[in-house]
PDB file of N, CA and C in Angstrom:
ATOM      1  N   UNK A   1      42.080  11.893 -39.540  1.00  0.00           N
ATOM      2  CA  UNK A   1      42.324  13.136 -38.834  1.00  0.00           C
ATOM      3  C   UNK A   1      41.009  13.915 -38.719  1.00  0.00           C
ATOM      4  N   UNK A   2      40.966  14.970 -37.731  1.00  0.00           N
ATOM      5  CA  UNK A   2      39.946  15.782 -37.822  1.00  0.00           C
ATOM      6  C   UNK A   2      39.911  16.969 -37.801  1.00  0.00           C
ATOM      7  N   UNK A   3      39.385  17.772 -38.255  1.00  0.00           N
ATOM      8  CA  UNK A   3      39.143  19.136 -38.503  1.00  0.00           C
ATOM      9  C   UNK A   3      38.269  19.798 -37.294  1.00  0.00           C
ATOM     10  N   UNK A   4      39.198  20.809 -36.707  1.00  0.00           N
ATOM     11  CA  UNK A   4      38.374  21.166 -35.098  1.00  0.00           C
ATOM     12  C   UNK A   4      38.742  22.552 -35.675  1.00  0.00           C
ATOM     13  N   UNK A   5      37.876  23.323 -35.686  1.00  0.00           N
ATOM     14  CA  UNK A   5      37.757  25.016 -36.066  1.00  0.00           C
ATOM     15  C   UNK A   5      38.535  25.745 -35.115  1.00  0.00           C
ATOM     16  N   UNK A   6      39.050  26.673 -35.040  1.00  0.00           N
ATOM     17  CA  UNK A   6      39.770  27.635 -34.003  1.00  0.00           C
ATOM     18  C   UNK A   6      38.634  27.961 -32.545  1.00  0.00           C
ATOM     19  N   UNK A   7      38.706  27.528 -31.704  1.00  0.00           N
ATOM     20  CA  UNK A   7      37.672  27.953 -30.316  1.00  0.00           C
ATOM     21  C   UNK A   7      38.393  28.105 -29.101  1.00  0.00           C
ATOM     22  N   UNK A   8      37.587  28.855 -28.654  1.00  0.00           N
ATOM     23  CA  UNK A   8      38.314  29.099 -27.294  1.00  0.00           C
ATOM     24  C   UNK A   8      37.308  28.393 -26.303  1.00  0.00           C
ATOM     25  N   UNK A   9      37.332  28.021 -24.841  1.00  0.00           N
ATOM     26  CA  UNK A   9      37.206  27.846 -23.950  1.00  0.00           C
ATOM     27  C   UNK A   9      37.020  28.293 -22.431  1.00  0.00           C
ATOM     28  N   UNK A  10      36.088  28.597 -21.881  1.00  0.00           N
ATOM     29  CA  UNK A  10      36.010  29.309 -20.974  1.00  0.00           C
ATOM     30  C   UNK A  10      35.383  28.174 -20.151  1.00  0.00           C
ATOM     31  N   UNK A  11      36.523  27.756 -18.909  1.00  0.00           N
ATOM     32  CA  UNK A  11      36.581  26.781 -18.346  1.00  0.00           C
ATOM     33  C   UNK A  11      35.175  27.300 -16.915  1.00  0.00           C
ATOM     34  N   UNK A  12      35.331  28.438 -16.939  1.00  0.00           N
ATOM     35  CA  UNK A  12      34.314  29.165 -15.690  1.00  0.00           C
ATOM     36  C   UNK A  12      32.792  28.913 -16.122  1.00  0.00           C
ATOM     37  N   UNK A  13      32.625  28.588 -17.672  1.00  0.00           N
ATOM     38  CA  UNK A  13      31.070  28.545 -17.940  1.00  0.00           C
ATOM     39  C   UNK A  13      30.854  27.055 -18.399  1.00  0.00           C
ATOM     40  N   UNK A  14      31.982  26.172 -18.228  1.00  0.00           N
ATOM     41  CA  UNK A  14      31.479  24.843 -18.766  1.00  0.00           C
ATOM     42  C   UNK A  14      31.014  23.910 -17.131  1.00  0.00           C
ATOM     43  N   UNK A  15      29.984  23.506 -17.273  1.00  0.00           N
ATOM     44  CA  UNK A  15      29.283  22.667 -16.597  1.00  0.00           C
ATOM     45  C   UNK A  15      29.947  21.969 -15.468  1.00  0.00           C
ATOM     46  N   UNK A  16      30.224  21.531 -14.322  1.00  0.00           N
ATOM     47  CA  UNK A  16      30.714  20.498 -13.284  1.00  0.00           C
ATOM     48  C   UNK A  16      29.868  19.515 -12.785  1.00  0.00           C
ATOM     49  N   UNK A  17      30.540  18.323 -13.798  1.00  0.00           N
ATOM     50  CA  UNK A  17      29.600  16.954 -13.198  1.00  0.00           C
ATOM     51  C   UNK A  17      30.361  16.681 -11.888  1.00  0.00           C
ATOM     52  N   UNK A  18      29.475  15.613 -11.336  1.00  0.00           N
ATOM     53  CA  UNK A  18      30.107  14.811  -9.695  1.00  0.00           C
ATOM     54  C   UNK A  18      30.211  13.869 -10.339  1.00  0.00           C
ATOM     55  N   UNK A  19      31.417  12.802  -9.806  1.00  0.00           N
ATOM     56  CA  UNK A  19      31.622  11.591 -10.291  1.00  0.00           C
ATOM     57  C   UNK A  19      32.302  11.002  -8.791  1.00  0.00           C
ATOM     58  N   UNK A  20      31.337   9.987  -8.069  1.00  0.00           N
ATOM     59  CA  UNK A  20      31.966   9.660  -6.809  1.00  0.00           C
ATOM     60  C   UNK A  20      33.227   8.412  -7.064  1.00  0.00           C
ATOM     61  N   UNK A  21      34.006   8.862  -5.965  1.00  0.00           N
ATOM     62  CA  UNK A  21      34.802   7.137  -6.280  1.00  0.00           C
ATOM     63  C   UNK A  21      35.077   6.291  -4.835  1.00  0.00           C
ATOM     64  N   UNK A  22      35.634   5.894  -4.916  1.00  0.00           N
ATOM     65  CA  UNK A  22      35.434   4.314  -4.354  1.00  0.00           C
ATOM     66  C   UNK A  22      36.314   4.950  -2.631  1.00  0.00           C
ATOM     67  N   UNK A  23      36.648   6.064  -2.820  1.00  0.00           N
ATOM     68  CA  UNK A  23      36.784   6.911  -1.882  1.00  0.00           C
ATOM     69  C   UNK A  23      36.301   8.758  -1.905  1.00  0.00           C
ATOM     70  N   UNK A  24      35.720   9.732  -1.966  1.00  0.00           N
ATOM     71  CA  UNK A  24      36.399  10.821  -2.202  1.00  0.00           C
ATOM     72  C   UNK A  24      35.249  11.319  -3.481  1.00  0.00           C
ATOM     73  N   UNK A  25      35.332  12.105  -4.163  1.00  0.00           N
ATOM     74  CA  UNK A  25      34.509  12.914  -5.379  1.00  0.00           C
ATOM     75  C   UNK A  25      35.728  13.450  -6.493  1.00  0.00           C
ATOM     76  N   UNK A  26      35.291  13.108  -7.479  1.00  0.00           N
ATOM     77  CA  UNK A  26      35.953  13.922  -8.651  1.00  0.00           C
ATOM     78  C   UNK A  26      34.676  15.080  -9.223  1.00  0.00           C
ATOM     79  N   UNK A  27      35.013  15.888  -9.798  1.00  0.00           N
ATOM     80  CA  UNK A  27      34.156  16.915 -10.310  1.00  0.00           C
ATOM     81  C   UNK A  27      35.272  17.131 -11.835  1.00  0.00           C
ATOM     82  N   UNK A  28      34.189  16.915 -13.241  1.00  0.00           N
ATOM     83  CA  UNK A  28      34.615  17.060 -14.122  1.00  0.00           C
ATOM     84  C   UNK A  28      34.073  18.391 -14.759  1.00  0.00           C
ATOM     85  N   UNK A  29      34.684  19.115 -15.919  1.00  0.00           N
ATOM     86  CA  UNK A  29      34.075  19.531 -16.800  1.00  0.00           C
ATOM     87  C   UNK A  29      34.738  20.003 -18.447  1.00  0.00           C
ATOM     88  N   UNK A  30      33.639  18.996 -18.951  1.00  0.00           N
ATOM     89  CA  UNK A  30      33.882  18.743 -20.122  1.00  0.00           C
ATOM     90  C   UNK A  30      33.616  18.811 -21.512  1.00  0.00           C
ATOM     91  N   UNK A  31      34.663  18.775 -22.823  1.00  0.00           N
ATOM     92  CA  UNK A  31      34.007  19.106 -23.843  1.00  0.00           C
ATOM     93  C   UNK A  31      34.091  18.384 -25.043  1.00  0.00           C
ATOM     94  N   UNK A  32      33.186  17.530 -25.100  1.00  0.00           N
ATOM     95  CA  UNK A  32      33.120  16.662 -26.399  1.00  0.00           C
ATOM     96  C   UNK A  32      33.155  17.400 -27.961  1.00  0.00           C
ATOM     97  N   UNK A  33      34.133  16.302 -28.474  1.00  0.00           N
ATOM     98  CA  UNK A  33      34.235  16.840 -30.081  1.00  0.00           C
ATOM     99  C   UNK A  33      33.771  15.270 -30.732  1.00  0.00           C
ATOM    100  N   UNK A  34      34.464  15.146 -31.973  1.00  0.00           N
ATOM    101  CA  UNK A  34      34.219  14.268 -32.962  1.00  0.00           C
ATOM    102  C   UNK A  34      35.251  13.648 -33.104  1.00  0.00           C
ATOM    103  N   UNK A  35      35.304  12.096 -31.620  1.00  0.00           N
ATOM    104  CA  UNK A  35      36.090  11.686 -31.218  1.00  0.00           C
ATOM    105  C   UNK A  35      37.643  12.153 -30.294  1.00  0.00           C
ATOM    106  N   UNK A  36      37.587  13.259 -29.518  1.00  0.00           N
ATOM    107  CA  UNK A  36      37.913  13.996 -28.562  1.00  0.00           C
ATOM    108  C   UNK A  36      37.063  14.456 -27.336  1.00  0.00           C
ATOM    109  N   UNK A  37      37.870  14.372 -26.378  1.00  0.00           N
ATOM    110  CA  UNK A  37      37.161  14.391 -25.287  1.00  0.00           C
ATOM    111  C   UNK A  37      38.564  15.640 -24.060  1.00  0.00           C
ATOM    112  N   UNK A  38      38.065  16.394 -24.093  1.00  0.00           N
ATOM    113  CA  UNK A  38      38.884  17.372 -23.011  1.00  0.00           C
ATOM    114  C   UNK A  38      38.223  17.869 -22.040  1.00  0.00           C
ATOM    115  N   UNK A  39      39.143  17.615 -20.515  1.00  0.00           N
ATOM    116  CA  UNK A  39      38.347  17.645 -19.427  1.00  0.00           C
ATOM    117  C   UNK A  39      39.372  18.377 -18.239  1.00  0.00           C
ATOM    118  N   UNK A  40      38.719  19.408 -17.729  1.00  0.00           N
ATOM    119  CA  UNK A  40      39.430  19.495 -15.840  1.00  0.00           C
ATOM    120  C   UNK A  40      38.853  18.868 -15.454  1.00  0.00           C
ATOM    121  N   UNK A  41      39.623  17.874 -14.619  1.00  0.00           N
ATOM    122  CA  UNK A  41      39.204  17.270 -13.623  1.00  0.00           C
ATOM    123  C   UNK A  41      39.907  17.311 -12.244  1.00  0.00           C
ATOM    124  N   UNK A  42      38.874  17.909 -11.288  1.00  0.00           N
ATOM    125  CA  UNK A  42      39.300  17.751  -9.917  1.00  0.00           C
ATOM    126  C   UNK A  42      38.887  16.709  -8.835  1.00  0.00           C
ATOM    127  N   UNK A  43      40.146  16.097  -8.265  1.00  0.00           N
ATOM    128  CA  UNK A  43      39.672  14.989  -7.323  1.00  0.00           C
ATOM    129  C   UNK A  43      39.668  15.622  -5.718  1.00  0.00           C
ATOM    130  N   UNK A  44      38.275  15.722  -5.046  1.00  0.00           N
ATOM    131  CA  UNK A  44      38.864  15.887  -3.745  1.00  0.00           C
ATOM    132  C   UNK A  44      40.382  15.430  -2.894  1.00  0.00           C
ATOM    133  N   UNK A  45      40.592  15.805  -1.256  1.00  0.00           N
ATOM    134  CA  UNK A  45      41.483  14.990  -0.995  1.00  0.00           C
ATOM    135  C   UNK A  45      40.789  14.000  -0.259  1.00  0.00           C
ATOM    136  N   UNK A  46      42.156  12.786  -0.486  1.00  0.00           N
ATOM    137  CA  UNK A  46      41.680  11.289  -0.405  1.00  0.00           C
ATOM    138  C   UNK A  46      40.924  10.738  -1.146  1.00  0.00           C
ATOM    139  N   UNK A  47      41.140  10.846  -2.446  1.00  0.00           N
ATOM    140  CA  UNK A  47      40.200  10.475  -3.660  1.00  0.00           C
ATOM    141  C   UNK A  47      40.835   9.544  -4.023  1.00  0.00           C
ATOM    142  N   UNK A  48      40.072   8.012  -4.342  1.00  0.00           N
ATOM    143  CA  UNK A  48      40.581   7.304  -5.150  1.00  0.00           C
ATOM    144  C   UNK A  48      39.921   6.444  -6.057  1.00  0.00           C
ATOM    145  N   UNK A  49      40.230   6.485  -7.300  1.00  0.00           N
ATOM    146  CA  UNK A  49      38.822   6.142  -8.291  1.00  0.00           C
ATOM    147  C   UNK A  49      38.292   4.511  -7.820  1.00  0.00           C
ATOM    148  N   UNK A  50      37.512   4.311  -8.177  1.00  0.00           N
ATOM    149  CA  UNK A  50      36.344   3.463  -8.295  1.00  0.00           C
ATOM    150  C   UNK A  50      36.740   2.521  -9.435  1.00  0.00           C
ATOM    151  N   UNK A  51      37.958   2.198  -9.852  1.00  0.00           N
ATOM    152  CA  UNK A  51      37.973   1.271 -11.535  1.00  0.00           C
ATOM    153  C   UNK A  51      39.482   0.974 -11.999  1.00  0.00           C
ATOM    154  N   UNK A  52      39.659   0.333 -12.329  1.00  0.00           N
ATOM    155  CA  UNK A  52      41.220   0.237 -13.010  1.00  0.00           C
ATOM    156  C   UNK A  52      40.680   0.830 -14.655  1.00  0.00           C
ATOM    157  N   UNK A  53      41.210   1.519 -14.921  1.00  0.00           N
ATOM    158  CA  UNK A  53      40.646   2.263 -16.145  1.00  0.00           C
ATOM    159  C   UNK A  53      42.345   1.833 -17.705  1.00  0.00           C
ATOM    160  N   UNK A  54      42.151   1.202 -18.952  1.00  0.00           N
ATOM    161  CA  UNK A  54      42.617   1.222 -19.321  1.00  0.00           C
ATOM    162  C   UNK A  54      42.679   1.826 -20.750  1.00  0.00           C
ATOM    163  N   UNK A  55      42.045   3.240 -20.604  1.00  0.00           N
ATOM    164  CA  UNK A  55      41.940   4.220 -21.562  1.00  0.00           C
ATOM    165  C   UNK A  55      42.813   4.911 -22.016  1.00  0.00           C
ATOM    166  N   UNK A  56      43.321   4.945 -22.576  1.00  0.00           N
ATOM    167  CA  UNK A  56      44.701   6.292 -23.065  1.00  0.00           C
ATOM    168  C   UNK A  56      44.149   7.719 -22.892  1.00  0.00           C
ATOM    169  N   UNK A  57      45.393   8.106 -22.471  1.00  0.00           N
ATOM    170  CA  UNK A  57      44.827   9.869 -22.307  1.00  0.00           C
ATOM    171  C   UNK A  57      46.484  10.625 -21.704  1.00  0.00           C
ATOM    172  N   UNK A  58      45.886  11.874 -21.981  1.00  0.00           N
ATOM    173  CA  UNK A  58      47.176  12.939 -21.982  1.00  0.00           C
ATOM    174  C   UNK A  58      46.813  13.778 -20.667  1.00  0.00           C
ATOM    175  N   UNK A  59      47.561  13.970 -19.596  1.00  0.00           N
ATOM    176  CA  UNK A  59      47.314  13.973 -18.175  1.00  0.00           C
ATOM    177  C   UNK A  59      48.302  15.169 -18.138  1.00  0.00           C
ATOM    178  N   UNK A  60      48.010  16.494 -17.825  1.00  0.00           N
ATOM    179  CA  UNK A  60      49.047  17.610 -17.071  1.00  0.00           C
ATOM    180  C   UNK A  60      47.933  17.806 -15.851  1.00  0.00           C
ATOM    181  N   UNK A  61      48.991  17.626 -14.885  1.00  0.00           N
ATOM    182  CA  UNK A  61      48.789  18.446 -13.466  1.00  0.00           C
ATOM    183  C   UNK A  61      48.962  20.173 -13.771  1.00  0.00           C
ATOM    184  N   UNK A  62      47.561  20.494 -13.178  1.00  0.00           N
ATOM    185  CA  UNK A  62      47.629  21.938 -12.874  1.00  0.00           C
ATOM    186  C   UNK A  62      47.750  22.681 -11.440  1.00  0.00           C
ATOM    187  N   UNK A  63      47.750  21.705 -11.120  1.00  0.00           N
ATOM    188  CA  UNK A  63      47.460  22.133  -9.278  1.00  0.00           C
ATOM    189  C   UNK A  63      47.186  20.831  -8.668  1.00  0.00           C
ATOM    190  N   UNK A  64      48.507  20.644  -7.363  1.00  0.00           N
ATOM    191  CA  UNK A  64      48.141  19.827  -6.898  1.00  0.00           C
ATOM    192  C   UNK A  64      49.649  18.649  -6.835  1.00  0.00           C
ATOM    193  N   UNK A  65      48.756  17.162  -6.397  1.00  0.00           N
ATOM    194  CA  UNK A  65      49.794  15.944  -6.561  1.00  0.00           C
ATOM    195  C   UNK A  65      48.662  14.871  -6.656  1.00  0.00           C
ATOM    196  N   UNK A  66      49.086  14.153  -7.591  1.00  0.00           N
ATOM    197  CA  UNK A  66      48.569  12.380  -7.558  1.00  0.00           C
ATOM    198  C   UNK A  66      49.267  11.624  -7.642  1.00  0.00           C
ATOM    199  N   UNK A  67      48.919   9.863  -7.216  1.00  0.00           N
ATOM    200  CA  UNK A  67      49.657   9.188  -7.939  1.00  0.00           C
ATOM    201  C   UNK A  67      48.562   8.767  -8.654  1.00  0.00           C
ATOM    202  N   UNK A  68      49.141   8.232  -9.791  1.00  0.00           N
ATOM    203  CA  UNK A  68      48.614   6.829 -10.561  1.00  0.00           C
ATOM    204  C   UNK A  68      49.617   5.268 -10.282  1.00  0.00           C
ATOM    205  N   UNK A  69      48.420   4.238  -9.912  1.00  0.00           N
ATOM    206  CA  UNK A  69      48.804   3.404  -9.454  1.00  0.00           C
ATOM    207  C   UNK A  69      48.227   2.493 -10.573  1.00  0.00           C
ATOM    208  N   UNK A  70      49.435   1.339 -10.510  1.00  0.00           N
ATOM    209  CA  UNK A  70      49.124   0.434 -11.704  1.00  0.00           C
ATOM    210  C   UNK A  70      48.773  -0.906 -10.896  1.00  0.00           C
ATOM    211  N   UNK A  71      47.869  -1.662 -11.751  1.00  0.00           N
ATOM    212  CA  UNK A  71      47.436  -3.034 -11.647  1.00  0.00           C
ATOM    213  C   UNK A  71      48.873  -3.914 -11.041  1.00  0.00           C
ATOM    214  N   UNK A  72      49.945  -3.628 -11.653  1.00  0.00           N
ATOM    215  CA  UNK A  72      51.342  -4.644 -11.443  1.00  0.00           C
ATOM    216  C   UNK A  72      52.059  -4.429  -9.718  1.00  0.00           C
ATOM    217  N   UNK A  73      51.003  -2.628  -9.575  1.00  0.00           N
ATOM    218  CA  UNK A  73      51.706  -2.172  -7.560  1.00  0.00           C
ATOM    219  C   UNK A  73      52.475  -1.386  -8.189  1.00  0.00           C
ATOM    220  N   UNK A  74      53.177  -0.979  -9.297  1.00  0.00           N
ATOM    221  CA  UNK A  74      53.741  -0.149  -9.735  1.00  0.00           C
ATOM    222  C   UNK A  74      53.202   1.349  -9.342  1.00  0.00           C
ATOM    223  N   UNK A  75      53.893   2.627  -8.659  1.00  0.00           N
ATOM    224  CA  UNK A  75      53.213   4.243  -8.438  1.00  0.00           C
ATOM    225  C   UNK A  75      53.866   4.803  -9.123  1.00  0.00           C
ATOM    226  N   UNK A  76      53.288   5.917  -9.745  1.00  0.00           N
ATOM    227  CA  UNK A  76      54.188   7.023 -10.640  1.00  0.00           C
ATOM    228  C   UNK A  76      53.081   8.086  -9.895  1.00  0.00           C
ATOM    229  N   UNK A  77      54.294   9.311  -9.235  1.00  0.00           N
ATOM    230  CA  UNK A  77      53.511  10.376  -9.193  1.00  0.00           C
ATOM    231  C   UNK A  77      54.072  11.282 -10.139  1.00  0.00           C
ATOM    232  N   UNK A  78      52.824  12.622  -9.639  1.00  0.00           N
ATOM    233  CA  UNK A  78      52.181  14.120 -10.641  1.00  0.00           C
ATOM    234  C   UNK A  78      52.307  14.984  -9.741  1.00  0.00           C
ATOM    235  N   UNK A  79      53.299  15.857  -9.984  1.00  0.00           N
ATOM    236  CA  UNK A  79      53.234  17.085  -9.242  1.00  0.00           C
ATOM    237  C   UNK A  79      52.884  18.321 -10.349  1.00  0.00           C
ATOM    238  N   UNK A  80      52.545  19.578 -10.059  1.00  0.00           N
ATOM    239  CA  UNK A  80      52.312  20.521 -10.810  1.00  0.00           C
ATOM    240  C   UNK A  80      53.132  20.494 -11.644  1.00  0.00           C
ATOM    241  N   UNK A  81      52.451  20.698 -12.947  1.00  0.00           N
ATOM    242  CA  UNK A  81      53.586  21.400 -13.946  1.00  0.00           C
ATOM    243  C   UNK A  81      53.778  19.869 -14.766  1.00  0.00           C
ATOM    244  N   UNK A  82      53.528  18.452 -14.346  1.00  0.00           N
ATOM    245  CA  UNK A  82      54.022  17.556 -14.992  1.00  0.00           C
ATOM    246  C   UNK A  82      52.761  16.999 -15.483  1.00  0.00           C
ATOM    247  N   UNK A  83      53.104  15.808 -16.446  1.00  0.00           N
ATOM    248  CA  UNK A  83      52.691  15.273 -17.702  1.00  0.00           C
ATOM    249  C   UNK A  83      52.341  13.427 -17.721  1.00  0.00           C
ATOM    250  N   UNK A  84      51.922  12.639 -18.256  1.00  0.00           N
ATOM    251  CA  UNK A  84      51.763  11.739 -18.659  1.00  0.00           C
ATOM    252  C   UNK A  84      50.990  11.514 -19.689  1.00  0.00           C
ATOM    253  N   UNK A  85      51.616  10.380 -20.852  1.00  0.00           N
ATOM    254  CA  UNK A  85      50.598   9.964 -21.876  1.00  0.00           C
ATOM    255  C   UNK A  85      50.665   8.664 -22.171  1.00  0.00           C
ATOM    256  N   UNK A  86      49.896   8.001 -22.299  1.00  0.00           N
ATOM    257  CA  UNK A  86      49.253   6.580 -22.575  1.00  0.00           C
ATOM    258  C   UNK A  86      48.183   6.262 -23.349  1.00  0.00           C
ATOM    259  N   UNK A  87      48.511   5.240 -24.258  1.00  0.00           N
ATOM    260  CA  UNK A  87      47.339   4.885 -25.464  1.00  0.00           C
ATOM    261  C   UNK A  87      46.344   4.266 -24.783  1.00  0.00           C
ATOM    262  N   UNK A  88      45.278   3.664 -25.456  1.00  0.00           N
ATOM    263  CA  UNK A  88      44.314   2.887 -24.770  1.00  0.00           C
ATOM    264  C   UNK A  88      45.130   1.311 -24.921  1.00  0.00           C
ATOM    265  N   UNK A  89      44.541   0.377 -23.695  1.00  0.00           N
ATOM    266  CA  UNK A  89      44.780  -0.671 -23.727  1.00  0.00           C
ATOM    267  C   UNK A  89      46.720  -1.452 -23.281  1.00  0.00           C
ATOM    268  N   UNK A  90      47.071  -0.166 -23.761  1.00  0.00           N
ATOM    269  CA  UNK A  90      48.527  -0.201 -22.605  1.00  0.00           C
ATOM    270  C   UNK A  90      48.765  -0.015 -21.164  1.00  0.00           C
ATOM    271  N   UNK A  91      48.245  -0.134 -20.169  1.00  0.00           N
ATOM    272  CA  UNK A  91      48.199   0.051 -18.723  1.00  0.00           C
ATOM    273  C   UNK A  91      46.945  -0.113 -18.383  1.00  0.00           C
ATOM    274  N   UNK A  92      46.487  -0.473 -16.864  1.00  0.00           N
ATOM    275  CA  UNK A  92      45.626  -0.975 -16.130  1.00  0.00           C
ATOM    276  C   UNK A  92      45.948   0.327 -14.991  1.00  0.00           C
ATOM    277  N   UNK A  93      45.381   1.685 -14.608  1.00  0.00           N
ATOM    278  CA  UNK A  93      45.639   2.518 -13.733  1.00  0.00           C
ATOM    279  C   UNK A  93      44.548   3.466 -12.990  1.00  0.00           C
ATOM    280  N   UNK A  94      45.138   3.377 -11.934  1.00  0.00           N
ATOM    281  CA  UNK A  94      43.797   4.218 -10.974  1.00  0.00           C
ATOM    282  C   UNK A  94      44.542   5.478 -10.424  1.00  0.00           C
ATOM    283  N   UNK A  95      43.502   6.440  -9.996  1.00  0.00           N
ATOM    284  CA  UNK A  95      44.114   7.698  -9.694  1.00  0.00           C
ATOM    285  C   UNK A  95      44.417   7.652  -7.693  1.00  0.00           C
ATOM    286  N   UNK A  96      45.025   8.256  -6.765  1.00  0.00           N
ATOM    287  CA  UNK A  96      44.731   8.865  -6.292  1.00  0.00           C
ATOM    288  C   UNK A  96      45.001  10.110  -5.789  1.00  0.00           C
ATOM    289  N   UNK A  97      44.702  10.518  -4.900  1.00  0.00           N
ATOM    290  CA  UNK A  97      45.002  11.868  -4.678  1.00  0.00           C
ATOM    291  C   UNK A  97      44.823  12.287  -2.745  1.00  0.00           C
ATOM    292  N   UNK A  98      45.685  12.244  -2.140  1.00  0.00           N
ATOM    293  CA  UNK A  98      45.797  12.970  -0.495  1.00  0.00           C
ATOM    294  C   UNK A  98      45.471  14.010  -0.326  1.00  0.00           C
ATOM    295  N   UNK A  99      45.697  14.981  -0.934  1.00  0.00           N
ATOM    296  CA  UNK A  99      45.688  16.341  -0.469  1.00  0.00           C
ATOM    297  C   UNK A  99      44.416  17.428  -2.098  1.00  0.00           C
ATOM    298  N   UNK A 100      44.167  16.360  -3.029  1.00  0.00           N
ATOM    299  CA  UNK A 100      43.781  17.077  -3.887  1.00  0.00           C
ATOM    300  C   UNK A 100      44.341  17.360  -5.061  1.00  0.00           C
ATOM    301  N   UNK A 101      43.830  17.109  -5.932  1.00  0.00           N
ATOM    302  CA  UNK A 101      44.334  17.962  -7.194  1.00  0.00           C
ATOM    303  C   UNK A 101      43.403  18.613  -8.724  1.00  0.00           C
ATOM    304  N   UNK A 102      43.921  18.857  -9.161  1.00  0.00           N
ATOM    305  CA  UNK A 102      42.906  19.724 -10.724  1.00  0.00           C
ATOM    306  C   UNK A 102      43.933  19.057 -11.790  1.00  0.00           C
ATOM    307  N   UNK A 103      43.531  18.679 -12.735  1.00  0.00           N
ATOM    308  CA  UNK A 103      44.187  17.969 -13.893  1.00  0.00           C
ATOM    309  C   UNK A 103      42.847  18.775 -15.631  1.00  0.00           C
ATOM    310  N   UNK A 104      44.347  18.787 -16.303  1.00  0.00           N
ATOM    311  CA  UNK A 104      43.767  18.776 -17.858  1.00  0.00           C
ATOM    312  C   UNK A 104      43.875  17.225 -18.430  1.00  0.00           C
ATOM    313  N   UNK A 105      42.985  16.778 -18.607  1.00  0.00           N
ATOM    314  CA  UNK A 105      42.747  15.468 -19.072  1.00  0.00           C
ATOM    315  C   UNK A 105      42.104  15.698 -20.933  1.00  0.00           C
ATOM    316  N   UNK A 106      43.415  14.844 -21.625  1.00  0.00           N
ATOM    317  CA  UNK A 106      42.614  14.616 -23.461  1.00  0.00           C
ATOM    318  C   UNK A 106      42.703  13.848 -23.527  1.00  0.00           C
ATOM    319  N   UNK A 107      41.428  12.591 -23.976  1.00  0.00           N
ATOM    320  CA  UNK A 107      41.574  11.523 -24.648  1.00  0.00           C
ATOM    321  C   UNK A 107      40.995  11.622 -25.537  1.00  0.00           C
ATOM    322  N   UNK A 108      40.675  10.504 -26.475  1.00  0.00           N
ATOM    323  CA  UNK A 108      40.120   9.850 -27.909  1.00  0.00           C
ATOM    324  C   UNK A 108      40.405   9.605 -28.704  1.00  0.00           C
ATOM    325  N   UNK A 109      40.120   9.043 -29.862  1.00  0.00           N
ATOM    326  CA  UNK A 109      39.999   8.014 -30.668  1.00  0.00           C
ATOM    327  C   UNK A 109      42.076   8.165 -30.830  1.00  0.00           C
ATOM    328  N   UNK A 110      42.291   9.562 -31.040  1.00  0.00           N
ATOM    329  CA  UNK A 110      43.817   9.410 -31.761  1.00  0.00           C
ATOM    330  C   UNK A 110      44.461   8.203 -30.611  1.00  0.00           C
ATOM    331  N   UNK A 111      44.243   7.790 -29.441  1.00  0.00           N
ATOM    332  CA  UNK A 111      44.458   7.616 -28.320  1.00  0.00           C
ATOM    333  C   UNK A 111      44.703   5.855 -28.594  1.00  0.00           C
ATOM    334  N   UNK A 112      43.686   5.216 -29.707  1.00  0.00           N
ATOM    335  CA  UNK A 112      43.833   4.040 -29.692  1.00  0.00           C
ATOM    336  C   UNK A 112      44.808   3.137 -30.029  1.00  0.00           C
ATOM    337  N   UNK A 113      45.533   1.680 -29.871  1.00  0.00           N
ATOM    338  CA  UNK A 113      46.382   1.374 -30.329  1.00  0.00           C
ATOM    339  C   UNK A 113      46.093   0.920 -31.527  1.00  0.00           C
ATOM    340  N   UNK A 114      47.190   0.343 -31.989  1.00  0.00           N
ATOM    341  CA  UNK A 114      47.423  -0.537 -33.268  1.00  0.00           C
ATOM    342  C   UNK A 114      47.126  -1.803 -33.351  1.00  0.00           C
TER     343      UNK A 114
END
């Protein structure tokens, strides 16, 4: 387990990387801990990542719609207000996004399987 001190966050002064994808731009910004990783991330519209990514992570829509699309053709969409969580190494999934969206993204280490 880890010990993370009481902090707050002020999402207006943390940094915005570009991260292009294989359609479209994501813009992250993010804050590393000691094995945690918490991020907004916004995908332009018509964004669609660049990778089948099989990382675990905890996904609320804040604004917006995606799907995540799986390796199998399987879609699950994200409308505001909703959720997904997945360990690492359980799913093969890519993002996209039509119209845009902003996401709270947590992953790390707690994230790994067994």
């Amino acid at each position: 387990m880890y010990n993370i001190p009481f902090e707050t966050i002020d999402w207006d002064k943390v940094e915005k990387t570009e991260h292009k994808g294989e359609i479209g731009t994501s813009f992250w910004q993010t804050i590393e801990k000691d094995g945690l990783r918490i991020r907004i991330v916004e995908y332009s519209a018509g964004y669609l990542a660049d990778h089948w990514c099989e990382k675990g992570h905890i996904v609320h829509c804040l604004e917006g719609s995606f799907i995540t699309e799986f390796k199998s053709g399987k879609k699950c969409t994200l409308t505001k207000g909703m959720s997904y969580v997945v360990s690492d190494m359980l799913s093969s999934h890519r993002s996209f996004s039509g119209s845009g969206v902003k996401l709270l993204i947590i992953d790390g280490d707690f994230l790994k399987g067994k």
